[in-house]
Protein backbone atom coordinates (compact mmCIF):
# COMPACT_ATOMS: atom_id res chain seq x y z
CA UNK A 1 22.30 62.90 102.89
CA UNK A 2 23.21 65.56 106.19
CA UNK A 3 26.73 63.58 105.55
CA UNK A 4 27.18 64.61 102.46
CA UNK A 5 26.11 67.85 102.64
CA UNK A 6 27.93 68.54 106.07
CA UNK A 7 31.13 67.01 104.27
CA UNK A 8 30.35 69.51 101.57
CA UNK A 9 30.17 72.44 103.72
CA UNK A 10 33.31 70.87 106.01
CA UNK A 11 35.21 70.69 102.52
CA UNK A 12 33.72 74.37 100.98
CA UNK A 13 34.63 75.74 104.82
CA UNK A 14 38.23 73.94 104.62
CA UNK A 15 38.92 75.08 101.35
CA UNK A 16 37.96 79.02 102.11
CA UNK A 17 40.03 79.10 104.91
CA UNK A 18 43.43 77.40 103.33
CA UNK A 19 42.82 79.65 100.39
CA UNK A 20 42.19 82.89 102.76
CA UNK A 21 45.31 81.59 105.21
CA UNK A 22 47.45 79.98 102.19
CA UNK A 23 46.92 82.39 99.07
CA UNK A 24 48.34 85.73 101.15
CA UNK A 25 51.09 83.47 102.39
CA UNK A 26 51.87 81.79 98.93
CA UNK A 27 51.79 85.35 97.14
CA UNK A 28 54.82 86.38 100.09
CA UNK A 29 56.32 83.71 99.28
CA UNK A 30 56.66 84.55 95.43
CA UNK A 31 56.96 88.49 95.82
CA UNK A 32 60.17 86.90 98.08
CA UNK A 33 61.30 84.62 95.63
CA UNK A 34 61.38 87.55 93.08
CA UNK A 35 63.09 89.53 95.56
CA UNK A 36 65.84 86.71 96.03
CA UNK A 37 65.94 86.50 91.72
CA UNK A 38 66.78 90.47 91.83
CA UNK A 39 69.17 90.20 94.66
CA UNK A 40 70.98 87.17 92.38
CA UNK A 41 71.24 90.17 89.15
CA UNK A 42 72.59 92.37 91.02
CA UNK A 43 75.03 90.28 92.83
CA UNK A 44 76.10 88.79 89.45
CA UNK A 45 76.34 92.53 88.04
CA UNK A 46 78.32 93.83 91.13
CA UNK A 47 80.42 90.41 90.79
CA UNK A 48 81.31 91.44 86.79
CA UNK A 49 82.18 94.84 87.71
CA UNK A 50 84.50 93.66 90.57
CA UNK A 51 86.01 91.39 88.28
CA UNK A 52 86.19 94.11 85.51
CA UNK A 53 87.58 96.41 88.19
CA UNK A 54 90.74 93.25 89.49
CA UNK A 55 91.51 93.08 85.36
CA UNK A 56 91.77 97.13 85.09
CA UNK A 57 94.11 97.25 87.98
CA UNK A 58 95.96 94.48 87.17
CA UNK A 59 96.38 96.45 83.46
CA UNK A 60 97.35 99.49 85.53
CA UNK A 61 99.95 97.87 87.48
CA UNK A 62 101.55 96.35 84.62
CA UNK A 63 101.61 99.92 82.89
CA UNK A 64 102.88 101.73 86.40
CA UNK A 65 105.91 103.03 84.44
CA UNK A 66 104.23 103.85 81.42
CA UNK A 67 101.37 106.31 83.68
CA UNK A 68 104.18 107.55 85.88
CA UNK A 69 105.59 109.17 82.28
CA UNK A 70 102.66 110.16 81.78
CA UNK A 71 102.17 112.28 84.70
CA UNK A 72 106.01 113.65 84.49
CA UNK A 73 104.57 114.87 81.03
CA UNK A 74 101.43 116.09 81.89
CA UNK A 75 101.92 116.63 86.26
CA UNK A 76 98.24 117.21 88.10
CA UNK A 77 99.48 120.40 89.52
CA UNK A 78 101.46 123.55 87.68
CA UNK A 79 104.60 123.18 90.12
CA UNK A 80 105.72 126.78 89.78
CA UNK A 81 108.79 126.05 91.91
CA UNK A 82 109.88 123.05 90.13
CA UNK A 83 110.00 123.91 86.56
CA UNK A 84 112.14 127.30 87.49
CA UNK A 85 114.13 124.87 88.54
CA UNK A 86 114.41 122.82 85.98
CA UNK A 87 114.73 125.11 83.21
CA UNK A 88 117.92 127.01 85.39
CA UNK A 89 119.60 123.88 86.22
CA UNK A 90 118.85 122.22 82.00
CA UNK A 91 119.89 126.05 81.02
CA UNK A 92 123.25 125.97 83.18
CA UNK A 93 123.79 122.39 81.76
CA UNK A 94 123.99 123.49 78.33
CA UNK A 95 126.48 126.83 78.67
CA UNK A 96 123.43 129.30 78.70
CA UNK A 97 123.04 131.69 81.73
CA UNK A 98 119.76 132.71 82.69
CA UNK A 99 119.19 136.14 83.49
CA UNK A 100 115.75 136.32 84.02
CA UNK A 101 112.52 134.04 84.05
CA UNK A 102 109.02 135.52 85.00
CA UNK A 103 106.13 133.12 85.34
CA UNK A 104 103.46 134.74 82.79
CA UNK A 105 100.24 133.24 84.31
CA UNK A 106 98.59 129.87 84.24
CA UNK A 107 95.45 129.41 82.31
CA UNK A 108 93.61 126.89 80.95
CA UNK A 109 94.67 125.69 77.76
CA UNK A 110 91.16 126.23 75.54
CA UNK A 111 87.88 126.75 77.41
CA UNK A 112 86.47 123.07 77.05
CA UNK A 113 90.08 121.88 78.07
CA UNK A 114 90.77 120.39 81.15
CA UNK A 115 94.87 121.14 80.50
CA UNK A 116 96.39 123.96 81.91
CA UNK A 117 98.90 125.98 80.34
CA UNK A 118 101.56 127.67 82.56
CA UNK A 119 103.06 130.62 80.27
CA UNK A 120 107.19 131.94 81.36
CA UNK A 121 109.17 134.28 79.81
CA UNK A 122 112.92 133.53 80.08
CA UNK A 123 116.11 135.46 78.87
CA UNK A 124 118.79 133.66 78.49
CA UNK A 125 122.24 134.72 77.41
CA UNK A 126 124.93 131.85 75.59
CA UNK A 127 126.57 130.57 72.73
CA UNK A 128 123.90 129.87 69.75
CA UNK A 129 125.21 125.74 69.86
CA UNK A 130 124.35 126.36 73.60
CA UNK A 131 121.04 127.29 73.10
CA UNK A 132 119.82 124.88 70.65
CA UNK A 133 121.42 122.37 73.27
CA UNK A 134 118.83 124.18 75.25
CA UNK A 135 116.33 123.77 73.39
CA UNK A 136 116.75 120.23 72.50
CA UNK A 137 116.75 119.31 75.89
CA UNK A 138 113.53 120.69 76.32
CA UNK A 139 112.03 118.65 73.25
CA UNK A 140 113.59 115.78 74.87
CA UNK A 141 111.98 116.33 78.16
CA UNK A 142 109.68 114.46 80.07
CA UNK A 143 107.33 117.76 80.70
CA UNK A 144 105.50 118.88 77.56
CA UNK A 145 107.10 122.06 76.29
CA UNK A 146 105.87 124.73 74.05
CA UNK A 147 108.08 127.01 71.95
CA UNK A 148 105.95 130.31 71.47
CA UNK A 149 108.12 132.97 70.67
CA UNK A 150 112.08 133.21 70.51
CA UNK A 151 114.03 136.45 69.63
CA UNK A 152 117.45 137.40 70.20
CA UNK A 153 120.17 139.95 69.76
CA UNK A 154 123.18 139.50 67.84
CA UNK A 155 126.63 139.73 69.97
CA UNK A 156 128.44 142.81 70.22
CA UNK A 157 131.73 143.24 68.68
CA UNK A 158 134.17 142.46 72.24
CA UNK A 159 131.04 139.72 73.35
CA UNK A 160 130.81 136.60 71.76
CA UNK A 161 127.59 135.77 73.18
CA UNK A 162 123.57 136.06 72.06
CA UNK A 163 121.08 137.56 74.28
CA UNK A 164 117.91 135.30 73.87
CA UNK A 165 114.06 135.87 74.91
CA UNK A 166 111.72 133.33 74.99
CA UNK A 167 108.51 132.41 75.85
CA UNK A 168 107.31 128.81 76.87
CA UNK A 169 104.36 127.21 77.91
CA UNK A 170 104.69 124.41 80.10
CA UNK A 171 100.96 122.35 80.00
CA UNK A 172 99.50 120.71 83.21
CA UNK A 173 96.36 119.21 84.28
């Protein structure tokens, strides 16, 4: 009988300790193993958005010339310089002479808008085919163009040619 109840107390002793060394242990083990499970999400989420990411670029390259219009159309930057020059060397091209061009300011386009609008005042002096030459060249333009406000004055008698004013807005990001 001191066998069996030594064995008992060997066994209730053996069993306290493995569950006081093994439970802590075993309870690591699975807070690690849920760990590892949240570390496989996120890889897998991180691996769709790379792979979402390789299809968008992909889409981007293959529309390079397309976005490059784009941004001719509508550039990141009013380029002040630039569009004096083009509208002197498109207003040369078509017989007019321009006589004057003032930038008017650049503002945004509305107040929620993220577009710019970049406001000139030209006068131009030409033939009336000449300026709606002009003009059609800047409808057929890769920059977005604005028409806001044309007037003119009829030739005199010995001149043969229109005096025209105009105002443009030229829209940017």
């Amino acid at each position: 009988m001191n066998r069996l109840i030594l064995t008992i107390v060997f066994f209730a002793v053996a069993l306290g300790l493995g569950l006081g060394v093994l439970l802590p242990k075993y309870q690591r083990f699975e807070l690690f193993q849920a760990g590892i499970e949240k570390k496989d999400i996120e890889l897998q989420y991180k691996e769709e958005k790379i792979s979402q990411l390789r299809t968008i670029s992909g889409e981007l390259k293959e529309n390079q010339e397309s976005l490059s219009k784009i941004l001719t159309a509508l550039p990141v930057t009013p380029s002040v310089p630039s569009l004096f020059n083009f509208l002197q060397r498109t207003s040369s091209e078509t017989g007019l002479v321009l006589e004057n061009i003032d930038l008017d300011g650049i503002a945004p386009l509305e107040e929620s808008s993220e577009l710019k609008a970049t406001r000139i005042k030209l006068q131009i002096v030409g033939s009336y085919s000449a300026f709606k030459d002009f003009l059609s060249a800047l409808e057929n333009s890769a920059r977005i163009f604005e028409v806001k406000n044309i007037s003119f004055s009829a030739p005199k008698e010995e001149e043969k040619s229109f005096s025209f004013s105009l105002s443009i807005i030229a829209h940017s990001y």
